[in-house]
PDB file of N, CA and C in Angstrom:
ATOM      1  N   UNK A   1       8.673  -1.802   8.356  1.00  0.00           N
ATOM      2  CA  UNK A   1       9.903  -1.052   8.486  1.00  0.00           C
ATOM      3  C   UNK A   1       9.610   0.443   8.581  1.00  0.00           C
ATOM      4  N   UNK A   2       8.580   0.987   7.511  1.00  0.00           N
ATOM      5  CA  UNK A   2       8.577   2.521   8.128  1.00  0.00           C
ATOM      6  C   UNK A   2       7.857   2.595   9.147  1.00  0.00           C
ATOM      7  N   UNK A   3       6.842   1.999   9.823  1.00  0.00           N
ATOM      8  CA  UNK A   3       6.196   2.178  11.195  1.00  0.00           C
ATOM      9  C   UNK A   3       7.863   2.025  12.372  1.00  0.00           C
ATOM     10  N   UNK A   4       8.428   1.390  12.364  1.00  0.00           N
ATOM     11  CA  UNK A   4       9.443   1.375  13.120  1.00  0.00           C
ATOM     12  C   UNK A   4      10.259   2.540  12.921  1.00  0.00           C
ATOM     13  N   UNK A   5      10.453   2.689  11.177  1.00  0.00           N
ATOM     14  CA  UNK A   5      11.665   4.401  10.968  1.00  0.00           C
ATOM     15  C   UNK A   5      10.692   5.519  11.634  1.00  0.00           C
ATOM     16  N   UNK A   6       9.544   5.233  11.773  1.00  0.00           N
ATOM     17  CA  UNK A   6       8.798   6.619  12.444  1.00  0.00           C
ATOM     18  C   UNK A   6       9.089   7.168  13.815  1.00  0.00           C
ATOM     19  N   UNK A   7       9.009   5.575  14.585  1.00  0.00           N
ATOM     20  CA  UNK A   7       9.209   5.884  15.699  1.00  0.00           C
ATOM     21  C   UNK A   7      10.660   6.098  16.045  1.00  0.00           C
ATOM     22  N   UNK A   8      11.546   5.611  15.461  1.00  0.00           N
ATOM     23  CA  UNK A   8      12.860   5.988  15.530  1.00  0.00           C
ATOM     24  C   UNK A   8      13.270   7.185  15.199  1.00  0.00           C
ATOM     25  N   UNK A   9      12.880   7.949  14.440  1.00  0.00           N
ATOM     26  CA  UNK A   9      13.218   9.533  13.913  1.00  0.00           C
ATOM     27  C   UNK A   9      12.329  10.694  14.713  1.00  0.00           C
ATOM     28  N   UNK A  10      11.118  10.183  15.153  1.00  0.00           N
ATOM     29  CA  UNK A  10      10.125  11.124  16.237  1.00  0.00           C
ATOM     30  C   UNK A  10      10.524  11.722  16.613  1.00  0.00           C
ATOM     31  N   UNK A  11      11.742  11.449  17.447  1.00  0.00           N
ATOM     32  CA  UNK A  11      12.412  11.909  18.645  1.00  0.00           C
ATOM     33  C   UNK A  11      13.344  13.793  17.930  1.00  0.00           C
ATOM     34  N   UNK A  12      13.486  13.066  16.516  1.00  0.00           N
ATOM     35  CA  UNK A  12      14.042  14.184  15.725  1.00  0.00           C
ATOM     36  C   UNK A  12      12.910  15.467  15.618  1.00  0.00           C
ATOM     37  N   UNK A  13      11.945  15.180  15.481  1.00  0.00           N
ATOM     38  CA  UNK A  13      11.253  16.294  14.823  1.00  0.00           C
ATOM     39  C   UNK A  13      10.698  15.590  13.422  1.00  0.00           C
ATOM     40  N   UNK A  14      11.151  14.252  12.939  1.00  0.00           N
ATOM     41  CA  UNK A  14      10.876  13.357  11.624  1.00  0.00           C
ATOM     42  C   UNK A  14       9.669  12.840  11.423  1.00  0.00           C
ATOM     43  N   UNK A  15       9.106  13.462  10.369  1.00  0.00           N
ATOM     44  CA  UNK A  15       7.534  12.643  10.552  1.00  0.00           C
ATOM     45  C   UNK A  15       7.812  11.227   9.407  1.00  0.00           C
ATOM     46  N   UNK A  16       6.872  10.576   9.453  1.00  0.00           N
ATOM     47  CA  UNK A  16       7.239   9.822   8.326  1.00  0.00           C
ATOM     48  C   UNK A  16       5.594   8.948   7.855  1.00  0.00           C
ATOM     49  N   UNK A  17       5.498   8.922   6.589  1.00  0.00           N
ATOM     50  CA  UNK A  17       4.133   8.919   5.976  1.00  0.00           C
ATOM     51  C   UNK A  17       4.030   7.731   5.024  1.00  0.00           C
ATOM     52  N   UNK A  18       3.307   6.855   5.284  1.00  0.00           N
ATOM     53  CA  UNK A  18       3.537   5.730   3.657  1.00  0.00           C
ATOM     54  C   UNK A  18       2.622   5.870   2.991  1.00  0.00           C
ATOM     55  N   UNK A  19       2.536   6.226   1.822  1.00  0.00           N
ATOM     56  CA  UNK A  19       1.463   6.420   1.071  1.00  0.00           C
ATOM     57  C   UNK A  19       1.101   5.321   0.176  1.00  0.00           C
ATOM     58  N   UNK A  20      -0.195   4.404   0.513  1.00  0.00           N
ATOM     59  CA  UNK A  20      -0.548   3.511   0.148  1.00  0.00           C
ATOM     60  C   UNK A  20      -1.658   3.565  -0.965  1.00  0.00           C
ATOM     61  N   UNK A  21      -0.778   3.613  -2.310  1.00  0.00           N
ATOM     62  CA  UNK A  21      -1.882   4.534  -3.326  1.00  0.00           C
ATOM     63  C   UNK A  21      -2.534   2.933  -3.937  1.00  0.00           C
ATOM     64  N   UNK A  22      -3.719   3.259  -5.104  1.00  0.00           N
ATOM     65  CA  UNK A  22      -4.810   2.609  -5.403  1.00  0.00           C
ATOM     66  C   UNK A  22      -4.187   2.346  -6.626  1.00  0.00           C
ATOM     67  N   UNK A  23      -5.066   1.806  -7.489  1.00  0.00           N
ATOM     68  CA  UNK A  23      -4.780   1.609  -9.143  1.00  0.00           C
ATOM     69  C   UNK A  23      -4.922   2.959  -9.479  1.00  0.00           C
ATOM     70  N   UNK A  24      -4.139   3.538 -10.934  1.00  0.00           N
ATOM     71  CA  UNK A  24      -4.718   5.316 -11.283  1.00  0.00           C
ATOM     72  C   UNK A  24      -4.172   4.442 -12.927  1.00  0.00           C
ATOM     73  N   UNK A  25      -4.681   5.895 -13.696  1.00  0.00           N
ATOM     74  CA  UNK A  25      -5.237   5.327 -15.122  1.00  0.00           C
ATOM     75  C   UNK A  25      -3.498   5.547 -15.574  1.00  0.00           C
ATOM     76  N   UNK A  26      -2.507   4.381 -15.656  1.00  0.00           N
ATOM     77  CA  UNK A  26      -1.071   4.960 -15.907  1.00  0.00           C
ATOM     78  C   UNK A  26      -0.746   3.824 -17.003  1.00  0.00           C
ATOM     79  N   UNK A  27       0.170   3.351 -17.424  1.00  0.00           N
ATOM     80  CA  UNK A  27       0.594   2.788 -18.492  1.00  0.00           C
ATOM     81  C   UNK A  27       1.318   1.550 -17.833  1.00  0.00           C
ATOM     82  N   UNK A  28       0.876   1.300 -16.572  1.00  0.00           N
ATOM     83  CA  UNK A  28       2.131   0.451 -15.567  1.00  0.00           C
ATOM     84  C   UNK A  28       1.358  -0.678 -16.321  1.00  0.00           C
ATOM     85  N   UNK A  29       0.254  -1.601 -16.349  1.00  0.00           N
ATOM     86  CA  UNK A  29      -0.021  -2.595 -16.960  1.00  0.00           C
ATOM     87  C   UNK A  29       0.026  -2.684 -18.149  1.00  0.00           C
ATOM     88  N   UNK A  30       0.358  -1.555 -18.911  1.00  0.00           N
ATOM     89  CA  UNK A  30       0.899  -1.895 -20.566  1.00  0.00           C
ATOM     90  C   UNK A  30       2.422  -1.639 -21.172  1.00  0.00           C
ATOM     91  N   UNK A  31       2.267  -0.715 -21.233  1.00  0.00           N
ATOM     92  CA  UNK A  31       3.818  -0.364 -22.086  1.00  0.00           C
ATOM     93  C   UNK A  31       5.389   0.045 -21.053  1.00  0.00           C
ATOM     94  N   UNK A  32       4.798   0.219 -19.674  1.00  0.00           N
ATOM     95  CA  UNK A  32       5.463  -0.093 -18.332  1.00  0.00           C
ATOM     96  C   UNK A  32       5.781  -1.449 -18.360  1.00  0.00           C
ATOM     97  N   UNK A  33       4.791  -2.211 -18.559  1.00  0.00           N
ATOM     98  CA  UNK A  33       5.857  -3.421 -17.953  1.00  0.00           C
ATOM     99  C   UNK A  33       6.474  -4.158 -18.954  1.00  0.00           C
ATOM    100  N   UNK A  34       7.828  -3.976 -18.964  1.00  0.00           N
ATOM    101  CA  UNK A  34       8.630  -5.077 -20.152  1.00  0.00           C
ATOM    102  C   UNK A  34       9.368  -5.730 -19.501  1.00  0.00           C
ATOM    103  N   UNK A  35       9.502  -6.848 -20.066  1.00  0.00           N
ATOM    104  CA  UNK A  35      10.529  -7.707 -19.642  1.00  0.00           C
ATOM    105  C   UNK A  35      11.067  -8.636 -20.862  1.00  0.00           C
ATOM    106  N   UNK A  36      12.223  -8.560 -20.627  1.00  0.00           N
ATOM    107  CA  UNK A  36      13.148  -9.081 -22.346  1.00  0.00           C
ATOM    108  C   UNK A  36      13.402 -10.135 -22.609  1.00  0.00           C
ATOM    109  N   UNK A  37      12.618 -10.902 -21.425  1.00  0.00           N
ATOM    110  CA  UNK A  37      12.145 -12.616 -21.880  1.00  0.00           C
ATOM    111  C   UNK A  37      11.308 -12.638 -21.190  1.00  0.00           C
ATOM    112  N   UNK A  38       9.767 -13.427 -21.487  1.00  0.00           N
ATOM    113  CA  UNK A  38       8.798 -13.560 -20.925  1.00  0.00           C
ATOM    114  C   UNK A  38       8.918 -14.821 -20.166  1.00  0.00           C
ATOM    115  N   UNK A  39       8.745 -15.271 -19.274  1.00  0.00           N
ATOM    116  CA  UNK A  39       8.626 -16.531 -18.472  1.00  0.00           C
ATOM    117  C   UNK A  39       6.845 -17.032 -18.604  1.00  0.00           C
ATOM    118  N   UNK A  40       6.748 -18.158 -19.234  1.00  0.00           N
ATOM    119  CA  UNK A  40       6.008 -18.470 -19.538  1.00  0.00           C
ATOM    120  C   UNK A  40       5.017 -18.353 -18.050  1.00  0.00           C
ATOM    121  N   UNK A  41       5.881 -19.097 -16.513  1.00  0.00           N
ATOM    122  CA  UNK A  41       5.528 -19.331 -15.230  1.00  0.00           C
ATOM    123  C   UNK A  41       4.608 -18.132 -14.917  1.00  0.00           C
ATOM    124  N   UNK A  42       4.487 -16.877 -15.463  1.00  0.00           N
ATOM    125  CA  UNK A  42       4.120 -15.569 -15.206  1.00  0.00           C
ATOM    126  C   UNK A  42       2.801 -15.266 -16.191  1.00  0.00           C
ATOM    127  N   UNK A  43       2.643 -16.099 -16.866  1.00  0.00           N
ATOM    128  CA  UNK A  43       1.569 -15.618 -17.858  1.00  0.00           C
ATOM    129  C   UNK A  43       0.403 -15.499 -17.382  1.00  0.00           C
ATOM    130  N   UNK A  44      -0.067 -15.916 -16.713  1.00  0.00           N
ATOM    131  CA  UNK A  44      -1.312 -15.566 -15.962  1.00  0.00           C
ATOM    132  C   UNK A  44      -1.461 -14.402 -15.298  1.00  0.00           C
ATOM    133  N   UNK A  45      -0.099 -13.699 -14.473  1.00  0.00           N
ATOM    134  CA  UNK A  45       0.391 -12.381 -13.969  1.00  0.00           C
ATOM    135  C   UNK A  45      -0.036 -11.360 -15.697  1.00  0.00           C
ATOM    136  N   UNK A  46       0.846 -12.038 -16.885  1.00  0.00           N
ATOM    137  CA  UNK A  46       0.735 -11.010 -17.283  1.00  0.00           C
ATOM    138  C   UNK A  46      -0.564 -10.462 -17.749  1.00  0.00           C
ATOM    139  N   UNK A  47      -1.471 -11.825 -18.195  1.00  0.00           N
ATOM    140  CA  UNK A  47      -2.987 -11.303 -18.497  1.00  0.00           C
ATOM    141  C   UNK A  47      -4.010 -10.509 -17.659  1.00  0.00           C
ATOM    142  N   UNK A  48      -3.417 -10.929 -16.501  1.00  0.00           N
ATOM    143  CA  UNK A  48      -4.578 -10.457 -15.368  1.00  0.00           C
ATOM    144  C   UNK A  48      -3.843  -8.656 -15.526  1.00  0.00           C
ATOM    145  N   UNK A  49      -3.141  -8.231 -15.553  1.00  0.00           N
ATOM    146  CA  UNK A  49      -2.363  -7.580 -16.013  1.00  0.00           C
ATOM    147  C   UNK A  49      -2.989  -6.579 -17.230  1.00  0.00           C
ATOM    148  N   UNK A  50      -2.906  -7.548 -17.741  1.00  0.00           N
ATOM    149  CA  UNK A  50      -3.102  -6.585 -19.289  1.00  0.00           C
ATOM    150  C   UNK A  50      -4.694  -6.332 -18.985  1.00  0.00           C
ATOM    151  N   UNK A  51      -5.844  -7.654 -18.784  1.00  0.00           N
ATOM    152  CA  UNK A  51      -6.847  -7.445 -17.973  1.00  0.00           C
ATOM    153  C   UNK A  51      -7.149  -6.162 -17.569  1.00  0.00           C
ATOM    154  N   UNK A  52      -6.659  -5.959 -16.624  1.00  0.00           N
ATOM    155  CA  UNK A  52      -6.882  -4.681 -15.525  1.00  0.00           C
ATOM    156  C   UNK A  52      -6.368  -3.204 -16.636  1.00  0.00           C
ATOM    157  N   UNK A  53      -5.539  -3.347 -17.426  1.00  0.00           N
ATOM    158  CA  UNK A  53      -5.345  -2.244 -17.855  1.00  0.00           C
ATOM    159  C   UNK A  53      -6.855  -1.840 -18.889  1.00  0.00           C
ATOM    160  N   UNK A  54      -6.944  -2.708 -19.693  1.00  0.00           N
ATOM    161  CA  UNK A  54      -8.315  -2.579 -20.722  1.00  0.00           C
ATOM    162  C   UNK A  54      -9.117  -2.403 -19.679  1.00  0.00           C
ATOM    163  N   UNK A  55      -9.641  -2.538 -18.620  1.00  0.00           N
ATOM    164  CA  UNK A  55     -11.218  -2.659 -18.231  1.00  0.00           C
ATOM    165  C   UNK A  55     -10.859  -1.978 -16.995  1.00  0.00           C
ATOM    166  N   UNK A  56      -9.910  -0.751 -16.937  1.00  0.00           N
ATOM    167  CA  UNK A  56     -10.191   0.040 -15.752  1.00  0.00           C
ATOM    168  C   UNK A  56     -10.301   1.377 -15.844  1.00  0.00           C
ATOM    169  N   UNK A  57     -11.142   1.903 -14.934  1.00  0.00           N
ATOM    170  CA  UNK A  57     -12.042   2.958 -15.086  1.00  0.00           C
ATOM    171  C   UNK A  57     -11.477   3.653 -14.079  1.00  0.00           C
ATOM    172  N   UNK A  58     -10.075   3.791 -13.887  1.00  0.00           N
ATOM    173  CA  UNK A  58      -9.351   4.958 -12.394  1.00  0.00           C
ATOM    174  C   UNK A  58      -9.025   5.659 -13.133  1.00  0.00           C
ATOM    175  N   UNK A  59      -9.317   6.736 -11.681  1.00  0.00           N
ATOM    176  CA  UNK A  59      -8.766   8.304 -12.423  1.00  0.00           C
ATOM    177  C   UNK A  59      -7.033   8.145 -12.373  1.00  0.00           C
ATOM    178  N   UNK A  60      -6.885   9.339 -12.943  1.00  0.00           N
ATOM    179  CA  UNK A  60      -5.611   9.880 -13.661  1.00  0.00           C
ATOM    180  C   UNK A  60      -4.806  10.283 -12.412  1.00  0.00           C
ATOM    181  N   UNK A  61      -3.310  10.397 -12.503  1.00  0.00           N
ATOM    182  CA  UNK A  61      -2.884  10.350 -11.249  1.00  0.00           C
ATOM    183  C   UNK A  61      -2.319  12.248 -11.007  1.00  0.00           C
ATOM    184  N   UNK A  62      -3.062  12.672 -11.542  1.00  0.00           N
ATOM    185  CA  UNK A  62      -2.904  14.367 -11.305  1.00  0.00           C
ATOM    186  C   UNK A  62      -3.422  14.871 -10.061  1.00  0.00           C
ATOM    187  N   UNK A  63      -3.761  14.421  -9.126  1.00  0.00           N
ATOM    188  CA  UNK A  63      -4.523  15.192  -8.010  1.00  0.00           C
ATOM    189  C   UNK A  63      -3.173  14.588  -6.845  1.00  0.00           C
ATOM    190  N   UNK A  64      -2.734  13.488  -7.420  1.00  0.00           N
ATOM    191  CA  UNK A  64      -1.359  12.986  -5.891  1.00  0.00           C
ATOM    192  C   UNK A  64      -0.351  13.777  -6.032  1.00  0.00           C
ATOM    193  N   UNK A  65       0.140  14.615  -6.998  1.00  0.00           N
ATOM    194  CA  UNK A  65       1.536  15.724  -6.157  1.00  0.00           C
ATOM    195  C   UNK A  65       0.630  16.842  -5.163  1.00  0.00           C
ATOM    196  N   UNK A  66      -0.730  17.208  -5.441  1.00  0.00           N
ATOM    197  CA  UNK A  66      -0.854  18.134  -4.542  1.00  0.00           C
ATOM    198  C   UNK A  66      -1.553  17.536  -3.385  1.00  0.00           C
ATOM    199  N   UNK A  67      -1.896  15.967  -2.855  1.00  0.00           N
ATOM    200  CA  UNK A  67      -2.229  15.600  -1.919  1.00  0.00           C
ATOM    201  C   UNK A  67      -1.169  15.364  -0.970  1.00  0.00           C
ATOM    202  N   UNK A  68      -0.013  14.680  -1.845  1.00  0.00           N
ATOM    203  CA  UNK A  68       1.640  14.474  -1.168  1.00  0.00           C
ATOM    204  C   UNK A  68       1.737  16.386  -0.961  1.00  0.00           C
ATOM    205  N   UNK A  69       1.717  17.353  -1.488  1.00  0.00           N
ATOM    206  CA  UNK A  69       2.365  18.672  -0.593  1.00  0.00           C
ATOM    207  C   UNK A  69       1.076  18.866   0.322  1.00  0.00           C
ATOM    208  N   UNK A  70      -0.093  18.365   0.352  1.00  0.00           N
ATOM    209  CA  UNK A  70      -0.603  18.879   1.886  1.00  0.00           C
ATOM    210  C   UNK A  70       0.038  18.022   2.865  1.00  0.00           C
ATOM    211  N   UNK A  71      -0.033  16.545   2.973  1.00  0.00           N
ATOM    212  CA  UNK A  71       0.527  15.478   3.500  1.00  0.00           C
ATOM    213  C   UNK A  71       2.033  16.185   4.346  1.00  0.00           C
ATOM    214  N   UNK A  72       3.099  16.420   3.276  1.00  0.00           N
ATOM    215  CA  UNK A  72       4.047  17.186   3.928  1.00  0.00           C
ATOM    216  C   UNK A  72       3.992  18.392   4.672  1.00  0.00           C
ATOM    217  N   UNK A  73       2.655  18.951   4.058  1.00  0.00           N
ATOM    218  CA  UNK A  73       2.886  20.834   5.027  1.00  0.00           C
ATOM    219  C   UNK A  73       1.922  20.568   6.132  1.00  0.00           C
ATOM    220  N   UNK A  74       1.422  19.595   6.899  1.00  0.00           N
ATOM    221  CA  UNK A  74       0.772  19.026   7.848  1.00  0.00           C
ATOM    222  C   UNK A  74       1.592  19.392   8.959  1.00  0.00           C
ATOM    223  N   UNK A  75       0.706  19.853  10.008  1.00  0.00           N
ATOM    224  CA  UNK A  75       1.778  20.004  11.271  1.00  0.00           C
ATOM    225  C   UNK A  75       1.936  18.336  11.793  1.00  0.00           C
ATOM    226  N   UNK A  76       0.637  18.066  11.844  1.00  0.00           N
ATOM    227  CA  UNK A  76       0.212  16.422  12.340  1.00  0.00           C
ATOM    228  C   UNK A  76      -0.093  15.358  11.075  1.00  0.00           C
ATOM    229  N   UNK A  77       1.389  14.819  10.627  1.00  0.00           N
ATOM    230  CA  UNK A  77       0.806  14.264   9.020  1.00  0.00           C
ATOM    231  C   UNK A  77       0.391  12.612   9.605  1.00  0.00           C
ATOM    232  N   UNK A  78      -0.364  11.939   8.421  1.00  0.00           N
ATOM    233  CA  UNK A  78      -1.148  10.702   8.818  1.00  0.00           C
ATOM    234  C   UNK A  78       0.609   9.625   8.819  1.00  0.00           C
ATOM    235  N   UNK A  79       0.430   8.309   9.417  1.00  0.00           N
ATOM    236  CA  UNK A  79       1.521   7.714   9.564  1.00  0.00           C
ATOM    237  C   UNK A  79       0.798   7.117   7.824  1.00  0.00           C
ATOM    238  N   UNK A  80      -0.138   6.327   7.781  1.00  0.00           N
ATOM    239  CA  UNK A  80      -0.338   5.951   6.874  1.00  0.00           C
ATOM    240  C   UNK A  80      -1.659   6.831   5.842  1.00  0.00           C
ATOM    241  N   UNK A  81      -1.623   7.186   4.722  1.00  0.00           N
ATOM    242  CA  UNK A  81      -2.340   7.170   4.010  1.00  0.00           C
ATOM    243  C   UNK A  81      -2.931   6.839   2.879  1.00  0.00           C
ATOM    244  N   UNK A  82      -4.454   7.005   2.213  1.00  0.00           N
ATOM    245  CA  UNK A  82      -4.224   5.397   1.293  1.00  0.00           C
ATOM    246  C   UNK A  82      -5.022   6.587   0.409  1.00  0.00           C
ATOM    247  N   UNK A  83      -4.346   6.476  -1.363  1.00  0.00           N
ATOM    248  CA  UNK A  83      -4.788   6.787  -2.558  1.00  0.00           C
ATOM    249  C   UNK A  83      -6.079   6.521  -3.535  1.00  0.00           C
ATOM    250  N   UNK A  84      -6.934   6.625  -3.786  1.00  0.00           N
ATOM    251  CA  UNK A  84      -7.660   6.543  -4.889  1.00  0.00           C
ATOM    252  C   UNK A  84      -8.503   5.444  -3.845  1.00  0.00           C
ATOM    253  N   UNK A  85     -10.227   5.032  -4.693  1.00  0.00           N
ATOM    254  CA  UNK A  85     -11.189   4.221  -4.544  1.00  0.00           C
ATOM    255  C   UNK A  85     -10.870   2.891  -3.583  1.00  0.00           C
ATOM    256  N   UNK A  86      -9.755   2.292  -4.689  1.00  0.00           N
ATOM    257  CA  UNK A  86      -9.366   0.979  -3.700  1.00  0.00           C
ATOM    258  C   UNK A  86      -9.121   0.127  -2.610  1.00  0.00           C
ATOM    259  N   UNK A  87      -8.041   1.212  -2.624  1.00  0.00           N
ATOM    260  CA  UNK A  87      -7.537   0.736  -1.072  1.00  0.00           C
ATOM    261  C   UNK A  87      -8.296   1.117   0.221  1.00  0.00           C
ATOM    262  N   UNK A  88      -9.602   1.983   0.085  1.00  0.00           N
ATOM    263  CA  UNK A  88     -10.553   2.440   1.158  1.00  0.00           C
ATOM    264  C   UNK A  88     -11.396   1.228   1.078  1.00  0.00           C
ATOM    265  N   UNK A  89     -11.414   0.542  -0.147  1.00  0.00           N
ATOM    266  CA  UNK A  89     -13.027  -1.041   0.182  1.00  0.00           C
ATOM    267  C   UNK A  89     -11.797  -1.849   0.692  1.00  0.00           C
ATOM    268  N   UNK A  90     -10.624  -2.237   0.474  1.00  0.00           N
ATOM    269  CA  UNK A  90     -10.236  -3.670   0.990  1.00  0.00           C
ATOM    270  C   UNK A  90      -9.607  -3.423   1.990  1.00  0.00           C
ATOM    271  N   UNK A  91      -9.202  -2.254   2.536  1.00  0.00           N
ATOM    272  CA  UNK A  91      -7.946  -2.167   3.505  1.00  0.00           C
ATOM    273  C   UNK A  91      -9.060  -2.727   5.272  1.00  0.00           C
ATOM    274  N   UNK A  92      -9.730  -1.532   4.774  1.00  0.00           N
ATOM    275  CA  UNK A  92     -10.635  -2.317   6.580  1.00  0.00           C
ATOM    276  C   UNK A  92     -10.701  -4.178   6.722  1.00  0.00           C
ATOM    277  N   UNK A  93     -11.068  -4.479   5.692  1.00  0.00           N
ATOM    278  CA  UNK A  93     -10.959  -6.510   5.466  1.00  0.00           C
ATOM    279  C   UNK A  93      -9.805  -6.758   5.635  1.00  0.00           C
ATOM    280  N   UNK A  94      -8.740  -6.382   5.471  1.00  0.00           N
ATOM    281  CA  UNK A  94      -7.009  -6.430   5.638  1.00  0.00           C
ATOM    282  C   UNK A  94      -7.067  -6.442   7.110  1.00  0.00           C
ATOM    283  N   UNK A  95      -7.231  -5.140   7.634  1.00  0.00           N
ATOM    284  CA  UNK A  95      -6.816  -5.148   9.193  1.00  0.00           C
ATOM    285  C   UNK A  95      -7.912  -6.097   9.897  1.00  0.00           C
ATOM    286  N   UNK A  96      -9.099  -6.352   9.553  1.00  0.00           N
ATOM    287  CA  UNK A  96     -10.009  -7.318  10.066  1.00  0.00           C
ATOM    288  C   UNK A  96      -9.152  -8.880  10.392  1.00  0.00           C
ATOM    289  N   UNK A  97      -8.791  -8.862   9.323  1.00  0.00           N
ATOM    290  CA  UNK A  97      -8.154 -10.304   9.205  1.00  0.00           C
ATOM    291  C   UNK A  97      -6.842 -10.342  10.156  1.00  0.00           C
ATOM    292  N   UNK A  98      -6.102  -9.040  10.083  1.00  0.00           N
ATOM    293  CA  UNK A  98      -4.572  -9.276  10.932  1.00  0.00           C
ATOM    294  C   UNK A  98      -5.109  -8.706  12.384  1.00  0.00           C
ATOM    295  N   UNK A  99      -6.254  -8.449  13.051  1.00  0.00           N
ATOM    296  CA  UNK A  99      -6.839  -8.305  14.128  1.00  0.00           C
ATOM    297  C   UNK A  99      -7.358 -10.006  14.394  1.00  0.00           C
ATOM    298  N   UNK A 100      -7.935 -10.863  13.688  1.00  0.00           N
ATOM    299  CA  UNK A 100      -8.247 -12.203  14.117  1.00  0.00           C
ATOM    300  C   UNK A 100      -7.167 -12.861  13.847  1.00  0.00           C
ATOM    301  N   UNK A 101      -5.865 -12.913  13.256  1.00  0.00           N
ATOM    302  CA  UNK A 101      -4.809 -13.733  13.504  1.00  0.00           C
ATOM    303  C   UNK A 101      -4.292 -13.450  14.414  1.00  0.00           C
ATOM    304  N   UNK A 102      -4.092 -12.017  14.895  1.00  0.00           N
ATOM    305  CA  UNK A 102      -3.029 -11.751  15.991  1.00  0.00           C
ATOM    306  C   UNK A 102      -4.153 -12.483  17.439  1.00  0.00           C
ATOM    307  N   UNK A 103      -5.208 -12.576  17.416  1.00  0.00           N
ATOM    308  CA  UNK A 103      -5.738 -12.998  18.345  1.00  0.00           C
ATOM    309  C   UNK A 103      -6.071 -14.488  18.568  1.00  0.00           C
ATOM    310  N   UNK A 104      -6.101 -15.227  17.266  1.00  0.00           N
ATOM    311  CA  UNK A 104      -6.050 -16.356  17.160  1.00  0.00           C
ATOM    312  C   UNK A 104      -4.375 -16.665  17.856  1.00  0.00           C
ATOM    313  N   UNK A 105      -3.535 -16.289  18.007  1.00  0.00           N
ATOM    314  CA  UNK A 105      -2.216 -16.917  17.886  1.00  0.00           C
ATOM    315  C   UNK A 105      -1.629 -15.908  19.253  1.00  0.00           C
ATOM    316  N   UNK A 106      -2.424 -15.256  19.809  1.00  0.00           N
ATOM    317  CA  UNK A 106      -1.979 -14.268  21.261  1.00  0.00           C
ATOM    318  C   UNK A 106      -1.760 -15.326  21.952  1.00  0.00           C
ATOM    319  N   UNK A 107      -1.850 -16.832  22.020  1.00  0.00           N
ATOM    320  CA  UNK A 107      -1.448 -17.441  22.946  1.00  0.00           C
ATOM    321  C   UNK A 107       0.379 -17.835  22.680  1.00  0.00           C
ATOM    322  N   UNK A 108       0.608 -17.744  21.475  1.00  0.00           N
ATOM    323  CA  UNK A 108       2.183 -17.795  21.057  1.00  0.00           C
ATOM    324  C   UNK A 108       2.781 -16.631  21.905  1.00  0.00           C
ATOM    325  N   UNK A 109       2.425 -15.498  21.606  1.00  0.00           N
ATOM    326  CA  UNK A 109       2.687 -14.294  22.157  1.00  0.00           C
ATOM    327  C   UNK A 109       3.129 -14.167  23.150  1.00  0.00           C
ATOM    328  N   UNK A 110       2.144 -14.887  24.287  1.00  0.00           N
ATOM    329  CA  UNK A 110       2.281 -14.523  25.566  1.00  0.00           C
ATOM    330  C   UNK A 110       3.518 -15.844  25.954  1.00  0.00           C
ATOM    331  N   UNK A 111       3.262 -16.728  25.422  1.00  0.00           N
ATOM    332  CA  UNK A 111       4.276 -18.085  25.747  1.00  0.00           C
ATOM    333  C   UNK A 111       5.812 -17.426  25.468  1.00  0.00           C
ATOM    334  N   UNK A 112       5.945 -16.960  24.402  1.00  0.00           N
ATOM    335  CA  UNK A 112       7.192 -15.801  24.049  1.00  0.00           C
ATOM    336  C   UNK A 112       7.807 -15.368  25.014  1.00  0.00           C
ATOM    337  N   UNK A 113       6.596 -14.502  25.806  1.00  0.00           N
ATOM    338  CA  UNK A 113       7.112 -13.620  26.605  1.00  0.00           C
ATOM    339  C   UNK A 113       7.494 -14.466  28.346  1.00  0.00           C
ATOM    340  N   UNK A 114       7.177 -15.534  28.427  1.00  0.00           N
ATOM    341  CA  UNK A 114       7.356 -16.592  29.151  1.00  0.00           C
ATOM    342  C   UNK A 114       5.779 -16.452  29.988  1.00  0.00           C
ATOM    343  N   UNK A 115       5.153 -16.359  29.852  1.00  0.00           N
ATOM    344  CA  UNK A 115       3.542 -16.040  30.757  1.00  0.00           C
ATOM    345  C   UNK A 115       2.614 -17.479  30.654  1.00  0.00           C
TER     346      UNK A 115
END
């Protein structure tokens, strides 16, 4: 949806940026997440969860308000950009994979288009 609001607002002068941030050292896997009945169905969510909060070693999220104001004072800002350690090792394996499905299945594609 924002790759599409981008190209739809362009025409304005609208840039538009998704910022695809990493894990950072925050409280979201501990005292962030409540919920006022636990569903048992989720317990594995919540350990892996609590998991990741004890045994992670990300930095602190003080350096993203002043990466978001270069991002904005950009004449040419990125459509997508990605936060912290993480998302730079798995994201290339991400698009690897949606580059061999879309090509595995380009024969749907073209049948679509009546070809």
């Amino acid at each position: 949806m924002s790759e599409a609001l981008s190209q739809e607002v362009a025409p304005f002068g609208i840039k538009v940026t998704m910022i695809e941030p990493g894990t950072f050292a925050t409280d979201f896997a501990s005292s962030a997440v409540f919920t006022a009945h636990r569903q048992d169905a989720y317990g594995p969510l919540y350990g892996a969860l609590a998991e990741m909060g004890a045994s992670s070693q990300a930095p602190g999220p003080e350096g993203v308000g002043g990466a978001i104001l270069q991002i904005v004072d950009a004449e040419e800002p990125p459509l997508r950009v990605f936060f912290g350690e993480q998302p730079t090792r798995w994201i290339p394996g991400v698009y690897q994979q949606r580059l061999e499905t879309w090509a595995q299945w380009a024969h749907v594609s073209k049948a679509a288009e009546g070809k």
